[in-house]
C-alpha atoms as a PDB file:
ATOM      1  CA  UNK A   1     -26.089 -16.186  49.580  1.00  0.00           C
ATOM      2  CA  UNK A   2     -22.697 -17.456  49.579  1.00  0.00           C
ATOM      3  CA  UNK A   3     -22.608 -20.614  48.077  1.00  0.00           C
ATOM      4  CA  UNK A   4     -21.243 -23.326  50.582  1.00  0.00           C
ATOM      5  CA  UNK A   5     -19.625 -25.779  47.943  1.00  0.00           C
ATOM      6  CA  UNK A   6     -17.481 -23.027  46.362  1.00  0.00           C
ATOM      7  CA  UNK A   7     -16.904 -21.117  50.492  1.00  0.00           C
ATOM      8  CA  UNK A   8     -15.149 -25.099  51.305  1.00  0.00           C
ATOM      9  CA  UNK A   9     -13.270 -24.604  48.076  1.00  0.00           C
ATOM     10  CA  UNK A  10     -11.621 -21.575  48.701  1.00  0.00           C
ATOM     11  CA  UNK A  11     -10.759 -22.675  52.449  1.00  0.00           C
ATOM     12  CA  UNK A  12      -8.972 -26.168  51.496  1.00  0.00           C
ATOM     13  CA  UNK A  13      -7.343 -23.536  49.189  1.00  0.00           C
ATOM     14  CA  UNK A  14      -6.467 -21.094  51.790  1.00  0.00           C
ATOM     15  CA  UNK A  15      -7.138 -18.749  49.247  1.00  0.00           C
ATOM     16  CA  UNK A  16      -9.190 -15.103  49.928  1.00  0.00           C
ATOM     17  CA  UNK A  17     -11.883 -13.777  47.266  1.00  0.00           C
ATOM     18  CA  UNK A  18     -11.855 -10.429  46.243  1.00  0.00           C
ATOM     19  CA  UNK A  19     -14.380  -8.895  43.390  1.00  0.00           C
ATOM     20  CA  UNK A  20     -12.136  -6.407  40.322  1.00  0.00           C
ATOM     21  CA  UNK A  21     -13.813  -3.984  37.801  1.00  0.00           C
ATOM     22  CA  UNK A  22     -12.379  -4.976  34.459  1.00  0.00           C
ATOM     23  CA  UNK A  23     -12.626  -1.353  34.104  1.00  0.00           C
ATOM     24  CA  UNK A  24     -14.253   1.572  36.071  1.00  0.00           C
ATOM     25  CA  UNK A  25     -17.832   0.861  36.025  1.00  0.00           C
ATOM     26  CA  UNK A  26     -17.852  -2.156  34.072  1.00  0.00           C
ATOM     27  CA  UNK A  27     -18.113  -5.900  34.769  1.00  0.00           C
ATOM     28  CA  UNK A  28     -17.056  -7.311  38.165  1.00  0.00           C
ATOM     29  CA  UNK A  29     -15.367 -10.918  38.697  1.00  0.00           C
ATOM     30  CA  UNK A  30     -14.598 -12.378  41.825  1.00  0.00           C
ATOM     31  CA  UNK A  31     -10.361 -13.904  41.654  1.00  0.00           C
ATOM     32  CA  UNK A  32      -8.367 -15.459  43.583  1.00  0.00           C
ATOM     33  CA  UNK A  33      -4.660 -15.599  43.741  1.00  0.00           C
ATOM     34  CA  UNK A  34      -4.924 -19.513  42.688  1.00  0.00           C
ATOM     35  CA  UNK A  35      -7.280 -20.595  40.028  1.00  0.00           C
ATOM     36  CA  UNK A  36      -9.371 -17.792  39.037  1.00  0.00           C
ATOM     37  CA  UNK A  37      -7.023 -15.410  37.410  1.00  0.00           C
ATOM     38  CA  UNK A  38      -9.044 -13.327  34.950  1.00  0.00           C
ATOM     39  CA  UNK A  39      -7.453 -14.234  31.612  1.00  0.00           C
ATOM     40  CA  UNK A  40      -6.515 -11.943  28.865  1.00  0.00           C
ATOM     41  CA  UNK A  41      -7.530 -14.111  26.074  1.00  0.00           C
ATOM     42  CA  UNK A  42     -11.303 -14.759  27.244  1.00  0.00           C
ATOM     43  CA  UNK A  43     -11.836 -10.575  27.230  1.00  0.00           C
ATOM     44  CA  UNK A  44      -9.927 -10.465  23.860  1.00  0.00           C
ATOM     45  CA  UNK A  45     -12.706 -13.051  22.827  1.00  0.00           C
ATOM     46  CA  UNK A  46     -15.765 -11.360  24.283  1.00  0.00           C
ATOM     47  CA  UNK A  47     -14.531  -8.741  21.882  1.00  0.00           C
ATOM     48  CA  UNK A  48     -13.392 -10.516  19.113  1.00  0.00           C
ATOM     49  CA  UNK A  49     -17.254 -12.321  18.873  1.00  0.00           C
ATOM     50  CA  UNK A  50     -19.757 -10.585  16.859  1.00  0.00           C
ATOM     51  CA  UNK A  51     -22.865  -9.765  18.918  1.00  0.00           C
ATOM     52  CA  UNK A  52     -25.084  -7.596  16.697  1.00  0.00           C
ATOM     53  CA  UNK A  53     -28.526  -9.268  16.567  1.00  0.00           C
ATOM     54  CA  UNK A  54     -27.629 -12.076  18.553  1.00  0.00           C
ATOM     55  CA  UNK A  55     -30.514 -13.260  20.678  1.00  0.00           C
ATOM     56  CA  UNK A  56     -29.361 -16.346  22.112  1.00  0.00           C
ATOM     57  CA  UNK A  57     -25.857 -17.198  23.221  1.00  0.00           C
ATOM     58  CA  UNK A  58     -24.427 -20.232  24.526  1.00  0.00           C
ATOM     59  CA  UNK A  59     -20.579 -20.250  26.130  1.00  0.00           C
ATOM     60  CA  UNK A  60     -18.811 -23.914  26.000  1.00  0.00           C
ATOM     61  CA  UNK A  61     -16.954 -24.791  28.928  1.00  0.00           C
ATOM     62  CA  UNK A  62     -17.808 -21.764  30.588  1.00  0.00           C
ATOM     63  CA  UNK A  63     -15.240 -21.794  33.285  1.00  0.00           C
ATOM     64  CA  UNK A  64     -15.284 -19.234  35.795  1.00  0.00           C
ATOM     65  CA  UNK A  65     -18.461 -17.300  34.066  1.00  0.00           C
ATOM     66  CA  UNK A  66     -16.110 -14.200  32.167  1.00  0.00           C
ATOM     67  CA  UNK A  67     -16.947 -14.972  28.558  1.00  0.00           C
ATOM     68  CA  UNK A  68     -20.908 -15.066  29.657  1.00  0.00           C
ATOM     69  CA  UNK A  69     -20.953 -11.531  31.546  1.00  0.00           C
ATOM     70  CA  UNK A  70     -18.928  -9.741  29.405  1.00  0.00           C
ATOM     71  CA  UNK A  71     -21.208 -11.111  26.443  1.00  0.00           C
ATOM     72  CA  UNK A  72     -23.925  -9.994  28.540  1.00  0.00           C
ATOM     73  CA  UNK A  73     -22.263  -6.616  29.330  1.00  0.00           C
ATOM     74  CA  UNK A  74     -21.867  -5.886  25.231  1.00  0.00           C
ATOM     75  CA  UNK A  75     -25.867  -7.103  24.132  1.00  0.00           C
ATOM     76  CA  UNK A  76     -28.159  -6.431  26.670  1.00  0.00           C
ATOM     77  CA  UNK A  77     -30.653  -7.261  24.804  1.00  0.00           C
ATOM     78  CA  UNK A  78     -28.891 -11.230  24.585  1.00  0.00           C
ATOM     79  CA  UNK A  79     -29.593 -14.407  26.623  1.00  0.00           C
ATOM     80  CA  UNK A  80     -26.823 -16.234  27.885  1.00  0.00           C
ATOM     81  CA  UNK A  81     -26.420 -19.723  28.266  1.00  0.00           C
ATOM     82  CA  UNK A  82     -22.937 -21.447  29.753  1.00  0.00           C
ATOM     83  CA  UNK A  83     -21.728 -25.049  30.484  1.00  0.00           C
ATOM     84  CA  UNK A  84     -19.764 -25.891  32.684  1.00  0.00           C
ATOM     85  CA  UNK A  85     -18.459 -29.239  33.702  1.00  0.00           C
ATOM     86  CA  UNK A  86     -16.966 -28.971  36.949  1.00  0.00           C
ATOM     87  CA  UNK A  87     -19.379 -27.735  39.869  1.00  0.00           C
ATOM     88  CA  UNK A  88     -17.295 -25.443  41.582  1.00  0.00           C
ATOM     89  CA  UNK A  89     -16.764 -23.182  38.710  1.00  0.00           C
ATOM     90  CA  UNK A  90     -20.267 -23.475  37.554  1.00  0.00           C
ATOM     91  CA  UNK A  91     -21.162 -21.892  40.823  1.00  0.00           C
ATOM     92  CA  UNK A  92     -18.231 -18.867  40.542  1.00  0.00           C
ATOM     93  CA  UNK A  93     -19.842 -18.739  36.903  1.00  0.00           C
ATOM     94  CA  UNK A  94     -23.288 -17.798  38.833  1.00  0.00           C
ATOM     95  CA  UNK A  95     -21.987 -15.598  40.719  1.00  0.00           C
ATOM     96  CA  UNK A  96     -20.375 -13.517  38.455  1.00  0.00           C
ATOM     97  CA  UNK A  97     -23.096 -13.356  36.907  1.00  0.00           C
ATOM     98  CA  UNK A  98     -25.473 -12.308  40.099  1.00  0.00           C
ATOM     99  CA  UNK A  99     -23.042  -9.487  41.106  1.00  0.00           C
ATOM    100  CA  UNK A 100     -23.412  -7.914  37.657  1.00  0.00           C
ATOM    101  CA  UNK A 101     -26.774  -8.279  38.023  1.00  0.00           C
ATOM    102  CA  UNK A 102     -27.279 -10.322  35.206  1.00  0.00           C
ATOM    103  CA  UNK A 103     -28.834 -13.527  36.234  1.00  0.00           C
ATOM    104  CA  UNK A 104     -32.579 -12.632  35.298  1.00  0.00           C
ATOM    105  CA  UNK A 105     -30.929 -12.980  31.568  1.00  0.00           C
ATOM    106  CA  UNK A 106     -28.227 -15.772  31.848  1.00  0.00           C
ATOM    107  CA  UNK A 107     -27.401 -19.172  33.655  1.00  0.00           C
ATOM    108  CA  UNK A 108     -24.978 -21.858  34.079  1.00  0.00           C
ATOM    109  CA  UNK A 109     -26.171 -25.514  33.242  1.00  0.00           C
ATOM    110  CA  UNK A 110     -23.769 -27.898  35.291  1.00  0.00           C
ATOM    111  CA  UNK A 111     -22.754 -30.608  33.013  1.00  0.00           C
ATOM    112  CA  UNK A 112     -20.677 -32.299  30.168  1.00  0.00           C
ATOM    113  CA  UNK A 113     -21.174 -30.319  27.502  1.00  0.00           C
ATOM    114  CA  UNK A 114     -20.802 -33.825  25.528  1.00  0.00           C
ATOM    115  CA  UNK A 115     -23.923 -34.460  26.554  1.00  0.00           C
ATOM    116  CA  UNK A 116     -25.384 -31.304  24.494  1.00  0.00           C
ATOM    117  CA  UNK A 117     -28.613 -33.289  23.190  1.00  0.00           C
ATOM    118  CA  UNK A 118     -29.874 -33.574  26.400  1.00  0.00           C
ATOM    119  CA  UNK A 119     -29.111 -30.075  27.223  1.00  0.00           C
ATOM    120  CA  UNK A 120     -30.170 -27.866  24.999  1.00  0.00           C
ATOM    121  CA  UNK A 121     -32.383 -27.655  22.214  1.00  0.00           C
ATOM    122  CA  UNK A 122     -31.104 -28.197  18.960  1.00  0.00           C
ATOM    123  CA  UNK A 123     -30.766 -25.212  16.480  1.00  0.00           C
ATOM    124  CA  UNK A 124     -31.536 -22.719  19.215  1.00  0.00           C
ATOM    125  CA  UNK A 125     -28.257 -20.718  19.822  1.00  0.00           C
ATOM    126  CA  UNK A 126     -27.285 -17.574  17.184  1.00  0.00           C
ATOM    127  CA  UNK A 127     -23.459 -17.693  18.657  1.00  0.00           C
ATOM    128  CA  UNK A 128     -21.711 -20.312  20.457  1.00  0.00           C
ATOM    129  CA  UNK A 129     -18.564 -19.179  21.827  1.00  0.00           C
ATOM    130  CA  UNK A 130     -15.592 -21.159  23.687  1.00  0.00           C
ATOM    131  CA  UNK A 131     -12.299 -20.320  25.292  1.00  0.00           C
ATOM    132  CA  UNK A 132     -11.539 -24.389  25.576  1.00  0.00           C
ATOM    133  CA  UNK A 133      -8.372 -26.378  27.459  1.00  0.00           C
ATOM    134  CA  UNK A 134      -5.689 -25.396  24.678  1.00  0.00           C
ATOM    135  CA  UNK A 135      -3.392 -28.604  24.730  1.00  0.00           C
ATOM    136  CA  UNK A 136      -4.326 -32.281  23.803  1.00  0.00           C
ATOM    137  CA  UNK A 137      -4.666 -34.937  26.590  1.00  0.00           C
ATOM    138  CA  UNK A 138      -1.108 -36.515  27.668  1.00  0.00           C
ATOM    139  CA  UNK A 139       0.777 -34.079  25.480  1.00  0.00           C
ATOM    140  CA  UNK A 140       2.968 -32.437  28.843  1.00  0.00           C
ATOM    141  CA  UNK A 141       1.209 -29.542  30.127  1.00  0.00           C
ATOM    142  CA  UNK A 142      -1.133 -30.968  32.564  1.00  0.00           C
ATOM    143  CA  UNK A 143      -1.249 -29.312  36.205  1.00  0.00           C
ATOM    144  CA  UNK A 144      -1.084 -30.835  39.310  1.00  0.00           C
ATOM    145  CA  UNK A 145      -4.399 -29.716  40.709  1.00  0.00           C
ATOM    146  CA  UNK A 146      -7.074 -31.467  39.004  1.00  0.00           C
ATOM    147  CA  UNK A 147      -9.453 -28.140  38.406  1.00  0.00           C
ATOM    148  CA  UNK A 148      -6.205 -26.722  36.639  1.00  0.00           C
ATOM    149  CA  UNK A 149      -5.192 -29.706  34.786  1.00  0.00           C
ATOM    150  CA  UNK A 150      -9.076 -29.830  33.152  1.00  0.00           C
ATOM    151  CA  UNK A 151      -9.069 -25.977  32.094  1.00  0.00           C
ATOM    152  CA  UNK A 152      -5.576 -26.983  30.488  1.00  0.00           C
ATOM    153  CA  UNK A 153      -5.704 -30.322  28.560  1.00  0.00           C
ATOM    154  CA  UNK A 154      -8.514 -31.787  26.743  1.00  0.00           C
ATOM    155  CA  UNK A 155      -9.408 -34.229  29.643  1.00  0.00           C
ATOM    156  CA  UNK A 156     -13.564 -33.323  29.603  1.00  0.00           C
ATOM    157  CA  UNK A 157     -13.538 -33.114  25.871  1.00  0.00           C
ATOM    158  CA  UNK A 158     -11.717 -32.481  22.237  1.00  0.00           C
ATOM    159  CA  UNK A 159     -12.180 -30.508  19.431  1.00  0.00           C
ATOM    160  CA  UNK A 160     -14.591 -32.684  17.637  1.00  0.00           C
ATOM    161  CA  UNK A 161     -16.509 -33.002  20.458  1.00  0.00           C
ATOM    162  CA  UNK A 162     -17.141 -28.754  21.134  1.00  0.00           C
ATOM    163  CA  UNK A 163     -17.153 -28.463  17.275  1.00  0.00           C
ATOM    164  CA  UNK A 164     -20.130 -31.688  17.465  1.00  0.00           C
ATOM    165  CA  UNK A 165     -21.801 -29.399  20.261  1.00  0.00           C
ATOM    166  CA  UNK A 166     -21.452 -25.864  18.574  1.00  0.00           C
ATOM    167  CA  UNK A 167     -23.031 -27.325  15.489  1.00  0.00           C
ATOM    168  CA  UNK A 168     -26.015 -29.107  17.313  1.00  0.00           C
ATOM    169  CA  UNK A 169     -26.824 -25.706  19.360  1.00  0.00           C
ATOM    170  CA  UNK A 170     -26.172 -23.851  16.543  1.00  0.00           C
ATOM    171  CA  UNK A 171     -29.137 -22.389  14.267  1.00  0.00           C
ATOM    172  CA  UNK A 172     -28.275 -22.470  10.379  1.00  0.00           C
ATOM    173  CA  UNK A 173     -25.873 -19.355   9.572  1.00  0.00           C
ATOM    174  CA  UNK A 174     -25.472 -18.938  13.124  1.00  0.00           C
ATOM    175  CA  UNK A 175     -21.074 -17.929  14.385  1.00  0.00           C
ATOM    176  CA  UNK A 176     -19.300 -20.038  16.392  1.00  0.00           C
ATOM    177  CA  UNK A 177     -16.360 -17.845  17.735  1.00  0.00           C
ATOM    178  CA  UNK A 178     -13.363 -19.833  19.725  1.00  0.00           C
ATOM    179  CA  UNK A 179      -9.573 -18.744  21.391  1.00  0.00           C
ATOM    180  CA  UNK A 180      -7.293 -21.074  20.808  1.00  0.00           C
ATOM    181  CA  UNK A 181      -3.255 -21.892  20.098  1.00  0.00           C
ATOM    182  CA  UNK A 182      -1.549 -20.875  16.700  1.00  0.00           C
ATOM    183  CA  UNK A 183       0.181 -24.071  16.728  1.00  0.00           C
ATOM    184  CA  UNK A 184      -3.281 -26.130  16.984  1.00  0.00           C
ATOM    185  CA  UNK A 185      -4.444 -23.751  14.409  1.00  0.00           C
ATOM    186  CA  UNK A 186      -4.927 -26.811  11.653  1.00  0.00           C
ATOM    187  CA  UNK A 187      -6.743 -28.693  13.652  1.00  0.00           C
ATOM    188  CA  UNK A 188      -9.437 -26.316  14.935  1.00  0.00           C
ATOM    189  CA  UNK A 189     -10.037 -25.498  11.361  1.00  0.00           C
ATOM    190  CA  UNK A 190     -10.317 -29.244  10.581  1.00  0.00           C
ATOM    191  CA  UNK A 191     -12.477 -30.194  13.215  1.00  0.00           C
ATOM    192  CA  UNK A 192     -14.633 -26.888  12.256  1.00  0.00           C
ATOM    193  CA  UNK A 193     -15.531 -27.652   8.346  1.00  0.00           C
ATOM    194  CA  UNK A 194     -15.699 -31.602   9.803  1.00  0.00           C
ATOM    195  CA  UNK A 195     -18.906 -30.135  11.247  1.00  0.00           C
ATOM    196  CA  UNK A 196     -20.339 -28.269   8.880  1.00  0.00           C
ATOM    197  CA  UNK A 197     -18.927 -24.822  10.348  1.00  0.00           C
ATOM    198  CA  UNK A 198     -17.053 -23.245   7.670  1.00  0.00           C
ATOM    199  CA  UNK A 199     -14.416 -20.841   9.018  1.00  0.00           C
ATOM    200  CA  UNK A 200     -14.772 -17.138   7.811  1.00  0.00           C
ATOM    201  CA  UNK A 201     -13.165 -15.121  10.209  1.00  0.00           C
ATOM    202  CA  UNK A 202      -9.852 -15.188  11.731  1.00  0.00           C
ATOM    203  CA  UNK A 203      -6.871 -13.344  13.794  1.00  0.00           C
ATOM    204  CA  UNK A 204      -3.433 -13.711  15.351  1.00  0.00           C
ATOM    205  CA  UNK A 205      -2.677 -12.068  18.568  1.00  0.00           C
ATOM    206  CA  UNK A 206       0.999 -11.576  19.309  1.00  0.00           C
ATOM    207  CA  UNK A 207       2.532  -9.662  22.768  1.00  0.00           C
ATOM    208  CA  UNK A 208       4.002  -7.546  20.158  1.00  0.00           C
ATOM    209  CA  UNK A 209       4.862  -6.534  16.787  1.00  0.00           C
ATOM    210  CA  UNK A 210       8.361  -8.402  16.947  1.00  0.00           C
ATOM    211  CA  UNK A 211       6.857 -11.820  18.631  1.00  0.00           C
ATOM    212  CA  UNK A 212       5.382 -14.589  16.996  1.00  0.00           C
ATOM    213  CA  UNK A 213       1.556 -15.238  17.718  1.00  0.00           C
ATOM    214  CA  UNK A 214       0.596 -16.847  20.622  1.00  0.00           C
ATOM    215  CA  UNK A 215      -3.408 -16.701  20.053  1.00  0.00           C
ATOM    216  CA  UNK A 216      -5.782 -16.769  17.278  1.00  0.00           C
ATOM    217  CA  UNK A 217      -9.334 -16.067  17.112  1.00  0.00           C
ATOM    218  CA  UNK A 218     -11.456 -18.017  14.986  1.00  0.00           C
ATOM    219  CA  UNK A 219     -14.822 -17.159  14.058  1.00  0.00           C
ATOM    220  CA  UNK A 220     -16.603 -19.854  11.623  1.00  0.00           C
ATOM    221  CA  UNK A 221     -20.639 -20.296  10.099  1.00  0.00           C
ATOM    222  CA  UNK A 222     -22.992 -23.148  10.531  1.00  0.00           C
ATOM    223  CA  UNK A 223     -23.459 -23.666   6.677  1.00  0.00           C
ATOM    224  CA  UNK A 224     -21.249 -20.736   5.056  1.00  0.00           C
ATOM    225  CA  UNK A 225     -19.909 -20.888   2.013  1.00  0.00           C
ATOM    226  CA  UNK A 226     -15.947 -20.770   1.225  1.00  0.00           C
ATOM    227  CA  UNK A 227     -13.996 -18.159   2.162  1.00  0.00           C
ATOM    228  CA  UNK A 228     -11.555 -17.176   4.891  1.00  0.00           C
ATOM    229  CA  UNK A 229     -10.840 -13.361   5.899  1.00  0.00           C
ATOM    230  CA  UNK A 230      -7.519 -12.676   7.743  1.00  0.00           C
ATOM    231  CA  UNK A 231      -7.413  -9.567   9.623  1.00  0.00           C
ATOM    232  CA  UNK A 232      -4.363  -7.525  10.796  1.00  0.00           C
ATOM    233  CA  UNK A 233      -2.700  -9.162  13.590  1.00  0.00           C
ATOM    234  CA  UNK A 234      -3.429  -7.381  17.224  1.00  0.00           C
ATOM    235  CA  UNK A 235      -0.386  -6.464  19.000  1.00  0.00           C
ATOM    236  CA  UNK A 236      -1.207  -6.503  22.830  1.00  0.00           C
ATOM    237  CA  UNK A 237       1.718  -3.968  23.266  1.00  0.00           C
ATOM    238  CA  UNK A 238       3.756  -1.288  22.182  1.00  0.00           C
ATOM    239  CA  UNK A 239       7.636  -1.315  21.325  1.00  0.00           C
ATOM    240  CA  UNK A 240       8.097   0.496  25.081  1.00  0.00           C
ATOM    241  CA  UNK A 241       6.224  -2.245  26.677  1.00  0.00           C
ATOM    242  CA  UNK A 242       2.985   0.164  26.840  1.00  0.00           C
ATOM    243  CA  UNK A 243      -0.506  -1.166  26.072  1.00  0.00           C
ATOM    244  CA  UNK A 244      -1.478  -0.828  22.035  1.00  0.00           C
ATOM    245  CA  UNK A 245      -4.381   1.361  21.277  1.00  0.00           C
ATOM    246  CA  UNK A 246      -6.697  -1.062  20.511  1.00  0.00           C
ATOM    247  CA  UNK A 247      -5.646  -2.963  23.763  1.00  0.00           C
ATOM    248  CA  UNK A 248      -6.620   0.097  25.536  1.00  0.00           C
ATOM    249  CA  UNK A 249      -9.608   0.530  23.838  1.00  0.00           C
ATOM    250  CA  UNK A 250     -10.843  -3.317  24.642  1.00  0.00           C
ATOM    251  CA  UNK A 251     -10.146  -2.479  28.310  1.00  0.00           C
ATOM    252  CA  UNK A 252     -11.160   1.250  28.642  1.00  0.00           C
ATOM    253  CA  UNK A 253      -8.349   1.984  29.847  1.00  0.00           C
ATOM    254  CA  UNK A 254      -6.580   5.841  29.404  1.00  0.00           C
ATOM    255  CA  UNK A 255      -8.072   7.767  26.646  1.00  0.00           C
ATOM    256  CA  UNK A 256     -11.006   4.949  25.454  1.00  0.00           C
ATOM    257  CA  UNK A 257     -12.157   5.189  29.892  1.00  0.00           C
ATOM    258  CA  UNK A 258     -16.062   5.413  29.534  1.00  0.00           C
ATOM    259  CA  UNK A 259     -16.966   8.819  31.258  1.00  0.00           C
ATOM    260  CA  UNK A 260     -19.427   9.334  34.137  1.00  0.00           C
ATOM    261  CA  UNK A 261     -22.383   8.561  31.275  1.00  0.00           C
ATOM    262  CA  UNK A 262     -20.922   5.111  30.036  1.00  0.00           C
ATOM    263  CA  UNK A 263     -20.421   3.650  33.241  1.00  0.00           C
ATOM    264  CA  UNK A 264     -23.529   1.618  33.846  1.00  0.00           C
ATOM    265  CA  UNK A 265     -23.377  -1.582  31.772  1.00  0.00           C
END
């Protein structure tokens, strides 16, 4: 049923709902034209995150519920856990989840996720992933509407506090995988190996070969041992503006489109 909370949301908004495919066949999000664009850099990170024998997965700050179903979508054989601060998208997050049919296998726990003791049990997670508010409280790129301005700046929490919270959920040698802002790049890694999550994995992501980053994906280890591995930059696009190969291939878009047999989750 149509949750009422999120219905009164949408109406103060004035904004309509509509469910998209991410691809033909594949996972279904409902958007609006306001506040629940889905982003490019929470799919890049749903592919970026290793899932091969992960059991357990929890999803900090789990905003409108993409990183959990398309997680979901890529180990079906995974639980998935999300937090979520703010009520109304802790209820969108459900819902995404219930119109891919996935809720038998993953939920939404409304709540600060500074409050992680409390919320889930320690050690019990294999990945933690995170596509957190990318700018620092007060630094200038707030937004005016308070659901915006919380999925922007650090307002619910900082890096040392999702770092604090990927480490307690976090079994020994288990990944925590994050999006984040080249420029904050220094810090993430600091507040990482602060908590005893040793970085081992990252990569840039630039519009295109001539542009300077504007992402990085980090992937770090509860416990590993020294050493960092770069990989080759992905370019979201072509030198004509088209979609790279490997952009396509994220999406399933043109050649990489799954065929009548691939299109069930």
């Amino acid at each position: 049923m149509f949750c009422g909370r999120l219905f009164d949301f949408f109406m103060e908004m004035d904004i309509m709902e509509a469910f998209d495919e991410l691809w033909r066949g594949g996972p279904r999000f409902m958007q609006t034209e306001e506040s629940f664009k889905l982003s490019t850099d929470s799919v890049l990170l749903a592919d970026f995150a290793n899932m091969k024998r992960v059991q357990s997965c929890l999803d900090l700050g789990s905003g409108a519920g993409v990183l959990c179903v398309l997680l979901a979508a890529k180990n079906q054989d995974a639980s998935i856990t999300g937090i979520e601060i703010q009520p109304d998208f802790a209820e969108l997050s459900q819902r995404n989840l219930s119109e891919n049919g996935m809720e038998s296998r993953a939920g939404i726990i409304n709540a600060d996720l500074r409050e992680h003791r409390s919320l889930v049990k320690a050690e019990s997670f294999d990945l933690v992933v995170s596509n957190p508010p990318y700018f620092a409280e007060n630094s200038g790129y707030s937004a005016p509407a308070p659901h915006r301005a919380s999925a922007r700046e650090e307002k619910s929490c900082s890096l040392s506090d999702l770092c604090a919270a990927a480490k307690w959920a976090l079994r020994w040698g288990g990944n925590f995988a994050l999006v984040h802002r080249p420029e904050r790049l220094s810090e993430v890694l600091c507040a990482m190996t602060q908590a005893g999550i040793e970085p081992k994995r990252l990569r840039m992501v630039s519009h295109s070969a001539l542009k300077a980053p504007s992402l990085v994906l980090v992937e770090g280890k509860r416990g590993g041992g020294k050493g960092l591995k770069i990989e080759a930059q992905l370019n979201l696009t072509n030198a004509d503006g088209s979609d790279s190969d490997e952009v396509q291939k994220i999406y399933k878009r043109g050649a990489y489109a799954p065929d009548e047999k691939e299109m069930k989750l």
